[in-house]
PDB file of N, CA and C in Angstrom:
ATOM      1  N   UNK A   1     115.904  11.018 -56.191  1.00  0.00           N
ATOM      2  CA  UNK A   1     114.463  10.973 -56.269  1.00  0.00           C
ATOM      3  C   UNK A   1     113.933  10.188 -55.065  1.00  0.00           C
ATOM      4  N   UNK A   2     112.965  10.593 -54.764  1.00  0.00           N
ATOM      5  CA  UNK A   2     111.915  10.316 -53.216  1.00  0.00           C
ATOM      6  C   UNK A   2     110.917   9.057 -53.877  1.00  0.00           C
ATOM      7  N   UNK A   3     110.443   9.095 -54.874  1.00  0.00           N
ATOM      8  CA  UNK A   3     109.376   8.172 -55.537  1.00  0.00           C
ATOM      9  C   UNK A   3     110.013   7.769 -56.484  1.00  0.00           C
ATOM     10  N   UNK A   4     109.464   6.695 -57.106  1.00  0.00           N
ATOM     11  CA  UNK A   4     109.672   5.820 -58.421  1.00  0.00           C
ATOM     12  C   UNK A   4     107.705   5.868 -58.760  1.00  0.00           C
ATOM     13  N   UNK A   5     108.147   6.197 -59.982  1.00  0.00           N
ATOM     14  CA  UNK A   5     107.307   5.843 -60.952  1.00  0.00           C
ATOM     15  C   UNK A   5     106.806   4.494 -61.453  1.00  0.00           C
ATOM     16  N   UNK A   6     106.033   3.793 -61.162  1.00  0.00           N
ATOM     17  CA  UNK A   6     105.728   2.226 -61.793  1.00  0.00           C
ATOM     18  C   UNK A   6     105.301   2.315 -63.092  1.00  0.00           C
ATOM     19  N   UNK A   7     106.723   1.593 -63.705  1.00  0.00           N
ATOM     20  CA  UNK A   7     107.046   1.860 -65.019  1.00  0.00           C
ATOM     21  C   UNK A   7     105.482   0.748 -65.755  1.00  0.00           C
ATOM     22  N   UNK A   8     105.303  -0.306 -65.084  1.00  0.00           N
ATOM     23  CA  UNK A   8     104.565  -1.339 -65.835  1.00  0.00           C
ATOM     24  C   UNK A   8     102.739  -0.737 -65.213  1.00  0.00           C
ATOM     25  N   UNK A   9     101.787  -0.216 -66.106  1.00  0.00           N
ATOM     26  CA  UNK A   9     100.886   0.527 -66.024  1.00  0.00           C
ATOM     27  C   UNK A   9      99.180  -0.667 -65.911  1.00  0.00           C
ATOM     28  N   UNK A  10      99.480  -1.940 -65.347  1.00  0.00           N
ATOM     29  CA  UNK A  10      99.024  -2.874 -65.634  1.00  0.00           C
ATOM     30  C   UNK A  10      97.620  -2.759 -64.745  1.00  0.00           C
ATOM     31  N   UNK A  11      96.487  -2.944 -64.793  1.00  0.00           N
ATOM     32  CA  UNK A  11      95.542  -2.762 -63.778  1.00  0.00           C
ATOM     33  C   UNK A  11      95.616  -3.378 -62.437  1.00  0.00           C
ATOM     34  N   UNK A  12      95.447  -2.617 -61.279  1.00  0.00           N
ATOM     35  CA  UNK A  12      96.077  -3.276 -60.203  1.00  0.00           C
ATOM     36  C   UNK A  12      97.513  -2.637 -59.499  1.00  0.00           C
ATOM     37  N   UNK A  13      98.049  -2.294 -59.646  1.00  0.00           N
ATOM     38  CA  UNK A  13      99.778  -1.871 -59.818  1.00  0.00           C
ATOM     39  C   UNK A  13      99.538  -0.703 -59.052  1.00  0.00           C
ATOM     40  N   UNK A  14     100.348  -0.129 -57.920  1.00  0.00           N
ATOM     41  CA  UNK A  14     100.337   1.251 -57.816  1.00  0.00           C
ATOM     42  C   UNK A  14     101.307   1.944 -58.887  1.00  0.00           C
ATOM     43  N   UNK A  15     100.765   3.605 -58.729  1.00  0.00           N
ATOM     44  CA  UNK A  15     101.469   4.832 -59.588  1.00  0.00           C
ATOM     45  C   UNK A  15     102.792   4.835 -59.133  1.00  0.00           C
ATOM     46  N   UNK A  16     102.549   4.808 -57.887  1.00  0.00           N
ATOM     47  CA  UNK A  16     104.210   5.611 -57.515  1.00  0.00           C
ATOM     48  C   UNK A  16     104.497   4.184 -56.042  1.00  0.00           C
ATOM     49  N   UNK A  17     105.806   4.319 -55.792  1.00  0.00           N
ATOM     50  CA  UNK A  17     106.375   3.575 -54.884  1.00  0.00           C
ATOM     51  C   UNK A  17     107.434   4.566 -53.870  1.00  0.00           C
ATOM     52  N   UNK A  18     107.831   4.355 -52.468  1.00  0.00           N
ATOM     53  CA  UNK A  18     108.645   4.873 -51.807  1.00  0.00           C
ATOM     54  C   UNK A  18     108.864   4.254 -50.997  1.00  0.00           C
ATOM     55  N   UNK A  19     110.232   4.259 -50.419  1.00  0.00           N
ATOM     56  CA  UNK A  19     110.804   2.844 -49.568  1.00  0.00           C
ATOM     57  C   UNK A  19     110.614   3.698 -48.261  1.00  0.00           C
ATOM     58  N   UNK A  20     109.962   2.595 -47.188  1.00  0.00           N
ATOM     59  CA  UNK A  20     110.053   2.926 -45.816  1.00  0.00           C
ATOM     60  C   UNK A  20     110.662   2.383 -44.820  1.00  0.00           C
ATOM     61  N   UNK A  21     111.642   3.335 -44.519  1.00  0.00           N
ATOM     62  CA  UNK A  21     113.099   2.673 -43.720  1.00  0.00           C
ATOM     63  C   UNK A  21     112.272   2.018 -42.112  1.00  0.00           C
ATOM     64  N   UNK A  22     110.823   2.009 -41.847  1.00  0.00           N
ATOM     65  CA  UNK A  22     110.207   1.698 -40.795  1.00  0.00           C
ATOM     66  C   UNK A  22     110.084  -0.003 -40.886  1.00  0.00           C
ATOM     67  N   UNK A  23     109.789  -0.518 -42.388  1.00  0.00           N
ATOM     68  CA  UNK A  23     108.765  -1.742 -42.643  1.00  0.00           C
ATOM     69  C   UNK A  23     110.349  -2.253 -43.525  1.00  0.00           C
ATOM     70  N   UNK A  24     111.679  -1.666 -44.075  1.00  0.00           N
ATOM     71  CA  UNK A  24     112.390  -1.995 -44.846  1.00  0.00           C
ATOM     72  C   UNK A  24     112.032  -2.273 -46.183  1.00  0.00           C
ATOM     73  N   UNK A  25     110.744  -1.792 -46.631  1.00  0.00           N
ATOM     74  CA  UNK A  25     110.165  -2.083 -48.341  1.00  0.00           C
ATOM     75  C   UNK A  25     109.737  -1.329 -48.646  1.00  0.00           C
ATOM     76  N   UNK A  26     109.623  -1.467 -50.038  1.00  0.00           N
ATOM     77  CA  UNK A  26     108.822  -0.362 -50.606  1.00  0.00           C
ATOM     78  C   UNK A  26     107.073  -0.153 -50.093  1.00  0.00           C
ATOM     79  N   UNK A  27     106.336   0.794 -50.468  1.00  0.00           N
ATOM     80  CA  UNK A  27     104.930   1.165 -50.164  1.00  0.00           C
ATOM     81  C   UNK A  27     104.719   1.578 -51.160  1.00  0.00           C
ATOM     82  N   UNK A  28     103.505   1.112 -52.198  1.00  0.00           N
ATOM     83  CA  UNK A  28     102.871   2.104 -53.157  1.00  0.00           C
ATOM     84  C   UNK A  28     101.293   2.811 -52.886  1.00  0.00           C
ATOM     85  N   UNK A  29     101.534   3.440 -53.516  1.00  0.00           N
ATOM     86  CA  UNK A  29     100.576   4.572 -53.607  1.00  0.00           C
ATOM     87  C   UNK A  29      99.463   4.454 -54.485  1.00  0.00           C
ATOM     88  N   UNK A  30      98.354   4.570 -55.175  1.00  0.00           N
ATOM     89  CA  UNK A  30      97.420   4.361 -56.066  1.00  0.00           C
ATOM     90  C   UNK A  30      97.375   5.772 -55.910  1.00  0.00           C
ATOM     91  N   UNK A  31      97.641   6.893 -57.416  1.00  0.00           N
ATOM     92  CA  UNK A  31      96.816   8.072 -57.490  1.00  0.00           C
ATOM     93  C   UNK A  31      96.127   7.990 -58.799  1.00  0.00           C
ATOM     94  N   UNK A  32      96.007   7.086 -59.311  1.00  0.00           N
ATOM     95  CA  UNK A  32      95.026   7.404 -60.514  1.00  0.00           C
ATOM     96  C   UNK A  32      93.536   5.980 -60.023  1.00  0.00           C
ATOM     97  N   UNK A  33      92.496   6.973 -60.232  1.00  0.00           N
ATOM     98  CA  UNK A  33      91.093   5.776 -59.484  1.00  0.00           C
ATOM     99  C   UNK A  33      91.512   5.164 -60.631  1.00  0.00           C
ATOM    100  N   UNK A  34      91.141   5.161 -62.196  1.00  0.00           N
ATOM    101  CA  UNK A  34      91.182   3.795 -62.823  1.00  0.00           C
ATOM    102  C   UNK A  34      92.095   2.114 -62.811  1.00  0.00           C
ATOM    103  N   UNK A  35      93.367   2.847 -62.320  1.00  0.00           N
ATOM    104  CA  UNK A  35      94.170   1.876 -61.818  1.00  0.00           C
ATOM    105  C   UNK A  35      94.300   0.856 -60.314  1.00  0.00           C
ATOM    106  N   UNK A  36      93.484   1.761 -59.243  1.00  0.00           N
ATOM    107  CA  UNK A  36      93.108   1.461 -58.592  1.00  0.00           C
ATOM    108  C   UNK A  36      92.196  -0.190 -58.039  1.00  0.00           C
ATOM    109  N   UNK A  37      92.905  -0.921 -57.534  1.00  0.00           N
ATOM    110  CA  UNK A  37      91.941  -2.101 -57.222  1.00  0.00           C
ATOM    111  C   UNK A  37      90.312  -1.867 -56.968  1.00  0.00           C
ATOM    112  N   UNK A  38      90.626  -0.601 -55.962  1.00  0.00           N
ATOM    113  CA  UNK A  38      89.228  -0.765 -55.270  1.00  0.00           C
ATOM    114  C   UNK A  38      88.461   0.465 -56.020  1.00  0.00           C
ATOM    115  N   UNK A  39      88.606   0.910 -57.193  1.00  0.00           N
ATOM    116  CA  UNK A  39      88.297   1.884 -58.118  1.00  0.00           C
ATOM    117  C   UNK A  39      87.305   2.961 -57.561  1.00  0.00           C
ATOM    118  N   UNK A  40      86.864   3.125 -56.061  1.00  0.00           N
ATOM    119  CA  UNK A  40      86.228   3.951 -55.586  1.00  0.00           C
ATOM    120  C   UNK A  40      87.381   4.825 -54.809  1.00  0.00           C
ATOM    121  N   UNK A  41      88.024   4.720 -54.666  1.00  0.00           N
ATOM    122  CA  UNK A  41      89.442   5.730 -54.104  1.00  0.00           C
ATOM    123  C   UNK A  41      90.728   5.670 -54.114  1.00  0.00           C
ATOM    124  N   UNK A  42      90.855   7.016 -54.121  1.00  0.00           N
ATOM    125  CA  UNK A  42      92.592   6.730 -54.108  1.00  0.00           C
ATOM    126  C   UNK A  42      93.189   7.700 -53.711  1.00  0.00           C
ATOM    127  N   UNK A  43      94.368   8.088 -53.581  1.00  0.00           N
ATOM    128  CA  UNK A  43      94.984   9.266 -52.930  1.00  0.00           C
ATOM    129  C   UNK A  43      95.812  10.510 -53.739  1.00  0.00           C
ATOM    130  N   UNK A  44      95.244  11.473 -53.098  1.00  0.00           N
ATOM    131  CA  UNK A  44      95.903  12.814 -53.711  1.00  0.00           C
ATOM    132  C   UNK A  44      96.904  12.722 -53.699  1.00  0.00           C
ATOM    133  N   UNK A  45      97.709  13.490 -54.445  1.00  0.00           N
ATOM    134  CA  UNK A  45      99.199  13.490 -54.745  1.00  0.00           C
ATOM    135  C   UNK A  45      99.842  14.868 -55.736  1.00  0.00           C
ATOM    136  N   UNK A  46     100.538  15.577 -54.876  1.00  0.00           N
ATOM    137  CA  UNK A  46     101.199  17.051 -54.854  1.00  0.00           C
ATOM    138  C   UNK A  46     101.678  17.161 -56.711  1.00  0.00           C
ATOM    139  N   UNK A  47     102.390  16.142 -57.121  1.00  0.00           N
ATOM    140  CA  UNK A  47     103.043  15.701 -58.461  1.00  0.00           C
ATOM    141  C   UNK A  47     104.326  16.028 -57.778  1.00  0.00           C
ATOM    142  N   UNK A  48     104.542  16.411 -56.671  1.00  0.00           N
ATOM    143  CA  UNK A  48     106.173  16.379 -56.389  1.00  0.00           C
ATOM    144  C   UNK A  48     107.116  15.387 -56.266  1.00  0.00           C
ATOM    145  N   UNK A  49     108.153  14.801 -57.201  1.00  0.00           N
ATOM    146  CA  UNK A  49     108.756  13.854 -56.711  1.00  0.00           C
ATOM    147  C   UNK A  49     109.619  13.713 -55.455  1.00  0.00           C
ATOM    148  N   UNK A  50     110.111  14.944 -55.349  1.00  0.00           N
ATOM    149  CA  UNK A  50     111.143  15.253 -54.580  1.00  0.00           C
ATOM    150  C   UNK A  50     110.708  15.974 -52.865  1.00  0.00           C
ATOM    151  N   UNK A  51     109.432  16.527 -53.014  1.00  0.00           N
ATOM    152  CA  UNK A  51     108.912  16.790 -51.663  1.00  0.00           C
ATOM    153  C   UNK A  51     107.343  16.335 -51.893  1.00  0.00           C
ATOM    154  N   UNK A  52     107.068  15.175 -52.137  1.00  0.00           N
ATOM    155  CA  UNK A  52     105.897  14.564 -52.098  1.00  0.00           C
ATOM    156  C   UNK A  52     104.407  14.915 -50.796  1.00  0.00           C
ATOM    157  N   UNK A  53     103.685  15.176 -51.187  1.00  0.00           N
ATOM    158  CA  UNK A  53     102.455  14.855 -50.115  1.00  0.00           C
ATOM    159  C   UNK A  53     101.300  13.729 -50.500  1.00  0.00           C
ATOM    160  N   UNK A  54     100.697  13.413 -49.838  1.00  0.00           N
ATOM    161  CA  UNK A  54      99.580  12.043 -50.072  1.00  0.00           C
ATOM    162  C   UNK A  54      99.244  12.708 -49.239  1.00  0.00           C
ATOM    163  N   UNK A  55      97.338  12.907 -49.705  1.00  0.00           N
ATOM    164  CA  UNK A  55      96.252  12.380 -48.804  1.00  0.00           C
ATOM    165  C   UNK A  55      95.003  11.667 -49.247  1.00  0.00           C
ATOM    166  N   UNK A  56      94.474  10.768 -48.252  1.00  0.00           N
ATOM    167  CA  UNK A  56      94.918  10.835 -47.000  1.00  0.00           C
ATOM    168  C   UNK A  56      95.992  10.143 -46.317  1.00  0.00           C
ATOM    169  N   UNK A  57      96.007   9.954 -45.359  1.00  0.00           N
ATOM    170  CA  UNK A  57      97.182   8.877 -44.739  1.00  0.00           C
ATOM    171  C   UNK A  57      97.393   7.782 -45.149  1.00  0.00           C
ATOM    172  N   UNK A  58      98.265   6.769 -44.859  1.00  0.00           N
ATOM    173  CA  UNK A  58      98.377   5.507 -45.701  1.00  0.00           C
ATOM    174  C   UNK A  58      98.517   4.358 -44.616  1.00  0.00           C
ATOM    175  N   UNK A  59      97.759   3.313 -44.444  1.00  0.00           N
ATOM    176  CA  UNK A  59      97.901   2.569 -43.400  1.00  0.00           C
ATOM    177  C   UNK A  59      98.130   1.169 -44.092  1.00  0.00           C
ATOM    178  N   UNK A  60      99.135   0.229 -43.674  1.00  0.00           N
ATOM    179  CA  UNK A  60      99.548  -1.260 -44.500  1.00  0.00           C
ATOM    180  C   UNK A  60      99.013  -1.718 -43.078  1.00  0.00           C
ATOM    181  N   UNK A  61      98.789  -2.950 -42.977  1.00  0.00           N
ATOM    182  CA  UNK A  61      98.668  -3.798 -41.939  1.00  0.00           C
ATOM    183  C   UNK A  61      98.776  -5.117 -42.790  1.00  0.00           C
ATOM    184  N   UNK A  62      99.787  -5.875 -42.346  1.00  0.00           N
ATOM    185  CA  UNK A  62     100.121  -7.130 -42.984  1.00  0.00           C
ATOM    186  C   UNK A  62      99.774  -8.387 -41.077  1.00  0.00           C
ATOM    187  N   UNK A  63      99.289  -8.624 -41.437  1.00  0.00           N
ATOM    188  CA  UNK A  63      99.700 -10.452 -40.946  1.00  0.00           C
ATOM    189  C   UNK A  63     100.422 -10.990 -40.595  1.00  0.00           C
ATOM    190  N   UNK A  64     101.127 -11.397 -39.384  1.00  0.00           N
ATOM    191  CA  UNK A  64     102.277 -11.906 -38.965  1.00  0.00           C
ATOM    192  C   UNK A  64     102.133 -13.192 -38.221  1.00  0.00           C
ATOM    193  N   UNK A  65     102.752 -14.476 -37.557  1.00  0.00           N
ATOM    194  CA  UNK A  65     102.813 -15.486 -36.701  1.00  0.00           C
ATOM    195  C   UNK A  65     102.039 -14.666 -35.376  1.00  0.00           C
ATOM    196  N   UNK A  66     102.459 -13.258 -35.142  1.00  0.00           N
ATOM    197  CA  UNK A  66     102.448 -13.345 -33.581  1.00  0.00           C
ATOM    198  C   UNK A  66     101.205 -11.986 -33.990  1.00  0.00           C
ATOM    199  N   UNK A  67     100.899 -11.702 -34.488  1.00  0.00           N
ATOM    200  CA  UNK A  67      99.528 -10.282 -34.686  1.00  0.00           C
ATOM    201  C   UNK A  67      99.160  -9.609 -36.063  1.00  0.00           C
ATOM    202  N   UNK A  68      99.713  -8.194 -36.099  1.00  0.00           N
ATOM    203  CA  UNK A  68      99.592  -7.837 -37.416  1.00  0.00           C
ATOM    204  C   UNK A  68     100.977  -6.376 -37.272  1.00  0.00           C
ATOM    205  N   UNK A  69     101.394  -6.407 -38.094  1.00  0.00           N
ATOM    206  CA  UNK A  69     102.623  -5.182 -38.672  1.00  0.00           C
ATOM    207  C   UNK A  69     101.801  -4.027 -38.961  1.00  0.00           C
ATOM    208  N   UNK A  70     101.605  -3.045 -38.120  1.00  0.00           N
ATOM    209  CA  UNK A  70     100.574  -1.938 -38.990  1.00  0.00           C
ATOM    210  C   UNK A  70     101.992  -0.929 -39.278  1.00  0.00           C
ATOM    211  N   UNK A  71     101.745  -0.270 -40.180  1.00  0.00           N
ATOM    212  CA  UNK A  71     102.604   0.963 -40.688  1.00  0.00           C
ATOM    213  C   UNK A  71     101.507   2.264 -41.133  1.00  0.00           C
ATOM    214  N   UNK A  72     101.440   3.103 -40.286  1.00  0.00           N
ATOM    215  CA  UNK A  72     100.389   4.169 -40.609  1.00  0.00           C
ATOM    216  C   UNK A  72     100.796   5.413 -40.461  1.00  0.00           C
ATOM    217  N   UNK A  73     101.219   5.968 -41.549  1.00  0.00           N
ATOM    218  CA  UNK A  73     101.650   7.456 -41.553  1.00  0.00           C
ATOM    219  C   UNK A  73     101.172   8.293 -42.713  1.00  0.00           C
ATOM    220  N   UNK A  74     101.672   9.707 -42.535  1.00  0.00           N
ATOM    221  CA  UNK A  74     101.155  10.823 -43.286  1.00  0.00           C
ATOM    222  C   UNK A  74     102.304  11.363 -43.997  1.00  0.00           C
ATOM    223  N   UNK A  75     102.269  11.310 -45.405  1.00  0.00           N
ATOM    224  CA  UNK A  75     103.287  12.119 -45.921  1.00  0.00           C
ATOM    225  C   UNK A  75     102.784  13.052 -46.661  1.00  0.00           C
ATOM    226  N   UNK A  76     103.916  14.191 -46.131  1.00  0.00           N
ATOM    227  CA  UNK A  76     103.654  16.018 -46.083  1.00  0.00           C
ATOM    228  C   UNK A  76     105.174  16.191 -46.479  1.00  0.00           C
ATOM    229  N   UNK A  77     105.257  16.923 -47.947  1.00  0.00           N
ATOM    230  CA  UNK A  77     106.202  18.087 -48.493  1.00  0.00           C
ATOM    231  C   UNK A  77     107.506  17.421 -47.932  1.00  0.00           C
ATOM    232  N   UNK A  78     107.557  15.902 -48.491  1.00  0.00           N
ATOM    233  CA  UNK A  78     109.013  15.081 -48.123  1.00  0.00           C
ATOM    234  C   UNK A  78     109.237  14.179 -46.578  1.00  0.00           C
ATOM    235  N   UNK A  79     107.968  14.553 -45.800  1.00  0.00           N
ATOM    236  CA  UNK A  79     108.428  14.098 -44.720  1.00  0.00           C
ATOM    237  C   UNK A  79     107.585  13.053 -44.380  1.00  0.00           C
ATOM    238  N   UNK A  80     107.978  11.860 -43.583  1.00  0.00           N
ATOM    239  CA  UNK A  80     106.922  10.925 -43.438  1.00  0.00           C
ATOM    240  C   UNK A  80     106.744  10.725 -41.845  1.00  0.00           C
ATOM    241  N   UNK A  81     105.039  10.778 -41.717  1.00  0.00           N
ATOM    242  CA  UNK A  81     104.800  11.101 -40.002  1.00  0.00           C
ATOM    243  C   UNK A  81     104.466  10.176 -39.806  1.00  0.00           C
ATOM    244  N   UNK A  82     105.075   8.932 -38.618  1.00  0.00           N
ATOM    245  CA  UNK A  82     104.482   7.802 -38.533  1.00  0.00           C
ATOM    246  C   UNK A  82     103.805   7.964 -37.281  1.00  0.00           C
ATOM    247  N   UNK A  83     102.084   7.744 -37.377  1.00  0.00           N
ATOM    248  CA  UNK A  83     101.413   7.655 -36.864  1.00  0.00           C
ATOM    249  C   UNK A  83     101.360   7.056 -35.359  1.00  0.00           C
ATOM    250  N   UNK A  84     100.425   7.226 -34.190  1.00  0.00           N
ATOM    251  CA  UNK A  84     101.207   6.440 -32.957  1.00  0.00           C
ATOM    252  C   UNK A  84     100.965   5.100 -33.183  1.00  0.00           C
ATOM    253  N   UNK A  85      99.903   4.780 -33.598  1.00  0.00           N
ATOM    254  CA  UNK A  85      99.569   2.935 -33.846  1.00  0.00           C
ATOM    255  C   UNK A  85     100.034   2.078 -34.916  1.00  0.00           C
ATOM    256  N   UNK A  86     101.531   2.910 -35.195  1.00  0.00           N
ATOM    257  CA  UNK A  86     102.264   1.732 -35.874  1.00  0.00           C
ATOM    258  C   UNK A  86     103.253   0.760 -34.852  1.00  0.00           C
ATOM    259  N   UNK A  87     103.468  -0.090 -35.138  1.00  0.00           N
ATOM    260  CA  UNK A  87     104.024  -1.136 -34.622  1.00  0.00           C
ATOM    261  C   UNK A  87     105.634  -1.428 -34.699  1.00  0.00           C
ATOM    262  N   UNK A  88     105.813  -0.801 -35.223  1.00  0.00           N
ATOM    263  CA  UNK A  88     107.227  -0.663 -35.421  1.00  0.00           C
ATOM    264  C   UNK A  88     108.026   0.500 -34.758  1.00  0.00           C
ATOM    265  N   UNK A  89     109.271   0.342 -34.909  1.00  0.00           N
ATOM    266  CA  UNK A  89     110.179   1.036 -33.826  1.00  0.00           C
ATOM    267  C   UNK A  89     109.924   3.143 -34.135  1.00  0.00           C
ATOM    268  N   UNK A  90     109.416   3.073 -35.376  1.00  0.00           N
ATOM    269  CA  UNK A  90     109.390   4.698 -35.722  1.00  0.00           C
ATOM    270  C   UNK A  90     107.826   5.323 -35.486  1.00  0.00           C
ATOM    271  N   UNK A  91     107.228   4.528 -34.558  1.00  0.00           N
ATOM    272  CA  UNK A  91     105.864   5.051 -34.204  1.00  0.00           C
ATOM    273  C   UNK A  91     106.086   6.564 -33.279  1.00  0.00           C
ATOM    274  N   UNK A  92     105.080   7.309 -34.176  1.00  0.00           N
ATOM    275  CA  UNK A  92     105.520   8.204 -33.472  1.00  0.00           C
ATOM    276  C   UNK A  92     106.265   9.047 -33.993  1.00  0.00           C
ATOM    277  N   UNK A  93     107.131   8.869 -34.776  1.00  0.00           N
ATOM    278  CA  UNK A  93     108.403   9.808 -35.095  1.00  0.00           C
ATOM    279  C   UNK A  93     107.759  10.434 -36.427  1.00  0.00           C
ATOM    280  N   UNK A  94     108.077  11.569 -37.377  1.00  0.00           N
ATOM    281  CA  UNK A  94     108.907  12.038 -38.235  1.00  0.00           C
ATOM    282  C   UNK A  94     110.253  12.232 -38.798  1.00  0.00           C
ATOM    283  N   UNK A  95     110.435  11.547 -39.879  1.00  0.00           N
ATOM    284  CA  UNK A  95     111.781  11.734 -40.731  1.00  0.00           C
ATOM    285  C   UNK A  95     111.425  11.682 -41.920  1.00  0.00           C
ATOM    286  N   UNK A  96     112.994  12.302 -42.196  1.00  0.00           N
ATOM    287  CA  UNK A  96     112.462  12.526 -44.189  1.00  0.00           C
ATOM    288  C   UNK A  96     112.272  11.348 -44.732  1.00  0.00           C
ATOM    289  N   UNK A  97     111.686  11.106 -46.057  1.00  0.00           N
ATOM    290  CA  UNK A  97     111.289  10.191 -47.045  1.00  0.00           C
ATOM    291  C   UNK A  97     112.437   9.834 -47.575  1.00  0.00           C
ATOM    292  N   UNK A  98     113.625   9.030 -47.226  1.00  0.00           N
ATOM    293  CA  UNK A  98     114.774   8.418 -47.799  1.00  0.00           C
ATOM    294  C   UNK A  98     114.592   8.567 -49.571  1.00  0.00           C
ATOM    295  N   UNK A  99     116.270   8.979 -50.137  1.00  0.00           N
ATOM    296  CA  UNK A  99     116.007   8.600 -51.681  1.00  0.00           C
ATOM    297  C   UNK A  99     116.027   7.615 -51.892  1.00  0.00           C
ATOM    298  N   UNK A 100     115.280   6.716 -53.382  1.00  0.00           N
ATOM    299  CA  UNK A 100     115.237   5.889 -53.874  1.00  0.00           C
ATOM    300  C   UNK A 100     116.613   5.399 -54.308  1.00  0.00           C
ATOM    301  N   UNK A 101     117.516   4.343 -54.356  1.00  0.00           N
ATOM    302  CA  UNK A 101     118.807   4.088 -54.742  1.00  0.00           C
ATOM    303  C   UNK A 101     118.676   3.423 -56.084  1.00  0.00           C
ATOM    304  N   UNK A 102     119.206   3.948 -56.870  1.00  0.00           N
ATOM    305  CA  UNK A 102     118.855   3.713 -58.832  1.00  0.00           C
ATOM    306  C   UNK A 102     119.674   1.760 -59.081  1.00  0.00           C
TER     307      UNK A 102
END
């Protein structure tokens, strides 16, 4: 499996999770608005576990000592497109959505 399901349904929490071999952690997803922090949006989602799509794109930007970590890509039918203004070594690239390890 490509996604995990977030078993604990707590307000706040994303739906689904998928590890990105770019950032080494997981990323979640919000597809249901009520669960949603910011309860005005959230992202489409195929119901595929196994060849997933999200839109729209998904951008993290975390905070670091020396700037900020952006991770900004598009995932399409299993594959994850990392955007050019991520910061990390897979800017730029496409590769598949690694499985989840149980």
């Amino acid at each position: 499996m490509k996604l995990e399901r977030t078993q604990d349904w707590r307000e706040g929490l994303p739906d689904v999770t998928f590890f990105c071999p770019a950032c080494e952690c997981d990323h979640g997803v919000w597809v249901t608005p009520n669960k949603n922090i910011l309860k005005e949006s959230c992202w489409s989602f195929n119901g595929n576990f196994e060849k997933p799509t999200f839109a729209p794109s998904l951008k993290i930007t975390t905070p670091t000592p020396q700037g900020y970590h952006i991770c900004h890509n598009i995932i399409t039918n299993g594959l994850i497109h990392y955007c050019n203004d991520c910061t990390h070594k897979f800017a730029g690239q496409t590769i598949e959505l690694p499985e989840i390890e149980s």
